[in-house]
Every structure is written in C-alpha cells, then in structure tokens.
Protein backbone atom coordinates (compact mmCIF):
# COMPACT_ATOMS: atom_id res chain seq x y z
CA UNK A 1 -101.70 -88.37 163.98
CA UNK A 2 -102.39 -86.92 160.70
CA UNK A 3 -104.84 -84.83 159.34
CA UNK A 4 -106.09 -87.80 157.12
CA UNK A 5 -106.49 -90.24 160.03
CA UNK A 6 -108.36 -88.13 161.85
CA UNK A 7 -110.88 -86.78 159.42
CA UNK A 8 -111.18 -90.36 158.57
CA UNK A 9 -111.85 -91.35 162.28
CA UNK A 10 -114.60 -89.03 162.67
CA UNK A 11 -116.19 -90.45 159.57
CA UNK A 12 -115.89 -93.58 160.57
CA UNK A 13 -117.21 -92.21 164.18
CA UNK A 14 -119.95 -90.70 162.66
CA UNK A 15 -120.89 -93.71 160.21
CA UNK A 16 -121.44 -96.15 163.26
CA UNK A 17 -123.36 -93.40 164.77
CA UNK A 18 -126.02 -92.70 161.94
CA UNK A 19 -125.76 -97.08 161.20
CA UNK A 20 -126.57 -98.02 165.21
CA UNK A 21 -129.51 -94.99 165.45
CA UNK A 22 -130.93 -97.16 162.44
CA UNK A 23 -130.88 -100.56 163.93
CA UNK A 24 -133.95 -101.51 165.00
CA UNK A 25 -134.48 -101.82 169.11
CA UNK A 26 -136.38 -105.25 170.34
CA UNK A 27 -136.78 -103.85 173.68
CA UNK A 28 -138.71 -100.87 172.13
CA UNK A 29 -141.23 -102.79 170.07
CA UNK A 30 -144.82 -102.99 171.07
CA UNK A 31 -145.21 -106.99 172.93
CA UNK A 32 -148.48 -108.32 173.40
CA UNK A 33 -147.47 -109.22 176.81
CA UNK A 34 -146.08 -106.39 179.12
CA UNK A 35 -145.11 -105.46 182.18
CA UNK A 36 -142.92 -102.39 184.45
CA UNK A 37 -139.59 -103.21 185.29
CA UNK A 38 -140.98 -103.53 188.54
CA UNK A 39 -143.80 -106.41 188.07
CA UNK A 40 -140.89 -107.92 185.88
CA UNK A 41 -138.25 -108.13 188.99
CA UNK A 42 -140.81 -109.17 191.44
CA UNK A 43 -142.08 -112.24 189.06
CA UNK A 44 -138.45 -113.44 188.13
CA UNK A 45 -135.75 -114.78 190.16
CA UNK A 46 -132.25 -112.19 189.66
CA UNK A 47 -130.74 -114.04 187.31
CA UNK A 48 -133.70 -114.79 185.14
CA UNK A 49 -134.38 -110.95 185.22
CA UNK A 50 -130.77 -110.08 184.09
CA UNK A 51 -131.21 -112.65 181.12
CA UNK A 52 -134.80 -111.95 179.82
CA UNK A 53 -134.63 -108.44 180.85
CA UNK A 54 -130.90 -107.15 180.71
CA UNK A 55 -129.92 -109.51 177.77
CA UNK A 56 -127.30 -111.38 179.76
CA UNK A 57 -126.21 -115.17 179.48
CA UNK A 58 -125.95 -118.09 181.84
CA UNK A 59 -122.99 -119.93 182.47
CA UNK A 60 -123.10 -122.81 180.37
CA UNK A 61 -123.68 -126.20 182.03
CA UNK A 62 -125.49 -124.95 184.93
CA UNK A 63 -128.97 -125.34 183.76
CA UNK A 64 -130.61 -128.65 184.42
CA UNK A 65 -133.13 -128.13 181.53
CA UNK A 66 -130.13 -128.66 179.36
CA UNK A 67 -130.74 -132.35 180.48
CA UNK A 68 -134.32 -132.29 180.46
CA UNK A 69 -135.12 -135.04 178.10
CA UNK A 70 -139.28 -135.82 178.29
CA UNK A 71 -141.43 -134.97 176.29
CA UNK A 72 -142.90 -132.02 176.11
CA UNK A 73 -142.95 -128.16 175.68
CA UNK A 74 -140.40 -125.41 176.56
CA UNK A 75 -141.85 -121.81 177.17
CA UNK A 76 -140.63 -118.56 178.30
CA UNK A 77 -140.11 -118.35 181.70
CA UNK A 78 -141.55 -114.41 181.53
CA UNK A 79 -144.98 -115.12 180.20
CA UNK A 80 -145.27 -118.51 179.93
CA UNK A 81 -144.98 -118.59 175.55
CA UNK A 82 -144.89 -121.71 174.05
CA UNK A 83 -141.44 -121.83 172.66
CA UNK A 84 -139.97 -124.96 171.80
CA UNK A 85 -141.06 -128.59 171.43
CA UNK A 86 -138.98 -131.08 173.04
CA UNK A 87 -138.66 -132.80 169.27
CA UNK A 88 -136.78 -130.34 168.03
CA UNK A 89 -134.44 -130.23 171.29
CA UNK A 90 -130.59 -131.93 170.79
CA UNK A 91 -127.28 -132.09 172.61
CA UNK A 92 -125.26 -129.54 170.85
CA UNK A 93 -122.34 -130.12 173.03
CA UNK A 94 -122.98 -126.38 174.21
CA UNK A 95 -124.07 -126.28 177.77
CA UNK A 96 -127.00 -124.63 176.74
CA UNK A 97 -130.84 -125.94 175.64
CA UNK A 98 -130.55 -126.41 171.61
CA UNK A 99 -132.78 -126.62 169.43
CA UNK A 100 -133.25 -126.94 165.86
CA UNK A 101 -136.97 -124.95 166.01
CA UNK A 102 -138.67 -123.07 167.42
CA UNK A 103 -142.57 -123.32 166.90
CA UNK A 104 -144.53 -121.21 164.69
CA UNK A 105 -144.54 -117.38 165.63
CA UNK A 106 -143.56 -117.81 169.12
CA UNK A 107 -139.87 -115.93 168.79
CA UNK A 108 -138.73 -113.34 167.44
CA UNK A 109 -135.20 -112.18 166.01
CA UNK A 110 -132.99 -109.04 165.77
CA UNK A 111 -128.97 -107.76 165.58
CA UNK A 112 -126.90 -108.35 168.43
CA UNK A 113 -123.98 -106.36 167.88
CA UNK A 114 -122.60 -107.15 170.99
CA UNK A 115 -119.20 -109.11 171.89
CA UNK A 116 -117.70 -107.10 168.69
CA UNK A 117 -119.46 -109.50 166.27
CA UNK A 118 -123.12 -109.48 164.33
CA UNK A 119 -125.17 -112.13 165.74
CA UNK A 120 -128.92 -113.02 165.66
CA UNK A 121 -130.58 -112.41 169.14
CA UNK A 122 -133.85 -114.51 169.80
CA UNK A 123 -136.49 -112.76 171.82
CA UNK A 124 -139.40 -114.50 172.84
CA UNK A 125 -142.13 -112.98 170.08
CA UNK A 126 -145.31 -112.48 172.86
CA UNK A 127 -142.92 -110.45 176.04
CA UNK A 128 -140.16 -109.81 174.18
CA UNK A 129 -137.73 -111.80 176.71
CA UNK A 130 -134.22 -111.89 176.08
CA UNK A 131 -133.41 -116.38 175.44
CA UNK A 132 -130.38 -116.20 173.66
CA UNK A 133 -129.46 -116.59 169.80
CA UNK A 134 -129.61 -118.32 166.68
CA UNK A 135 -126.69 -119.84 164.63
CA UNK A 136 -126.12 -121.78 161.25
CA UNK A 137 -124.49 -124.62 162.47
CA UNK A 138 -127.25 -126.81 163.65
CA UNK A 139 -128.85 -130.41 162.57
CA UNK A 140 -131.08 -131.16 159.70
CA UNK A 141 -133.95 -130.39 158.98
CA UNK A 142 -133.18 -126.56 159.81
CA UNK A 143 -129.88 -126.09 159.84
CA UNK A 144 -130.44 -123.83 162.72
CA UNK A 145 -128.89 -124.49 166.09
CA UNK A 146 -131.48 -121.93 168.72
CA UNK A 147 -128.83 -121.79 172.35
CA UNK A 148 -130.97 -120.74 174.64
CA UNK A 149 -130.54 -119.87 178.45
CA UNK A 150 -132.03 -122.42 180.43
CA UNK A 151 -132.79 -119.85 183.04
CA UNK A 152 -135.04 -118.13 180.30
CA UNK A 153 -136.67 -120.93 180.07
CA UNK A 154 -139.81 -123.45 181.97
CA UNK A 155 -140.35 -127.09 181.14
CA UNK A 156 -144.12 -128.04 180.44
CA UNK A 157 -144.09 -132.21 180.92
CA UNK A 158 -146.64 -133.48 178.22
C-alpha cells in the first residue's frame, strides 16, 4: 500500500463518517405514539418486534395478509395507524403486501442505507414502526410500489 491509497482511504473513511452522523435517524424522532422497549416487546409477538422495532424483514410468502383480499383497511400492527386502504392493495408478485398508497399522513419515509444500497424505508408516521420500503416500480396512478411486512401489519374488515 502506498502512501496515496492510504491517505485517500482515510478520506474516504472519514467522508462516510461526517455523511452517516448527518443522516437523519427515524428511530430518534419525536412519535406521537410511544412506548419503552419493554411495553413494545410485551404488546408484539417476536417477530413483529424485530420488524417494527429492529427494522428486520419477513420472509416473503409467509404472510397470509399478502392474500387478504376484502375490503377494507390495513394499519400498523404497533399502534393500530390507519395505513393502507385495501384499494390501493395489488399482487406485485413479491411475497409481500403492495400497495400503490398509502393514505394521507399516516407513513413516514427516510434512508435505508442498509444491504449496501440507498433505499427508502417506510415507517409508520404516528409510532414510528419499522413496515418496510418504497420503490418506483409500481402501478398507475402512483407509480409507487409500498412492500410491506405483513407481520407489521393488522387487517381492519370494512
């Protein structure tokens, strides 16, 4: 190694340093809805805890609200949100619950840098629940194609 590689590693080293202090944290914003880690474990089952609180992801296919076809309204699973209406909902061949809306104010979005690509994390906009994220590639209207964890998720029959 050179002295020119590694001055130009620690810049680089110190760049991503200065760029990820910037990026703003959704799990320290101020929620309307909130509760200790430990009211948050005891009202979710494990694996909805280590989605809406620890950011992780379902396998795909094993949620049956990905086949949940009535009508109705989707909500958070953490705090009971309105999130989604079932007329925005379509099979995006996924394994996850699409859809191509959310309703008005009831998510939020910020930078997931994770998996060694930007994406755009949805967070549910009233706990601040981890449901999963947003991409470009859905149906008209929007455009939008919301994957959500199913597991992050409750079914509200109209």
């Amino acid at each position: 190694m050179n002295r020119r590689h590694f001055l130009g590693g620690v810049a680089t080293g110190v760049t991503a340093i200065v760029l990820w202090q910037l990026l703003p944290d959704a799990a320290e914003a101020a929620y309307p809805f909130t509760l200790t880690d430990a009211e948050w474990r005891r009202r979710l089952s494990p694996w909805a805890y280590k989605v809406l609180r620890q950011q992780a992801t379902e396998h795909p296919y094993t949620s049956p609200l990905n086949d949940e076809h009535r009508a109705g309204t989707f909500a958070c699973a953490g705090c009971r949100q309105r999130l989604f209406s079932s007329k925005t909902k379509f099979d995006s061949g996924t394994g996850w619950p699409s859809f191509w809306a959310a309703l008005p104010k009831a998510v939020g979005t910020s930078r997931d840098l994770g998996l060694g690509e930007v994406r755009t994390e949805v967070h549910c906009a009233r706990c601040g629940g981890h449901l999963g994220h947003v991409f470009d590639d859905g149906p008209r209207p929007t455009g939008k194609r919301y994957c959500m964890n199913g597991v992050a998720l409750s079914f509200l029959p109209a």
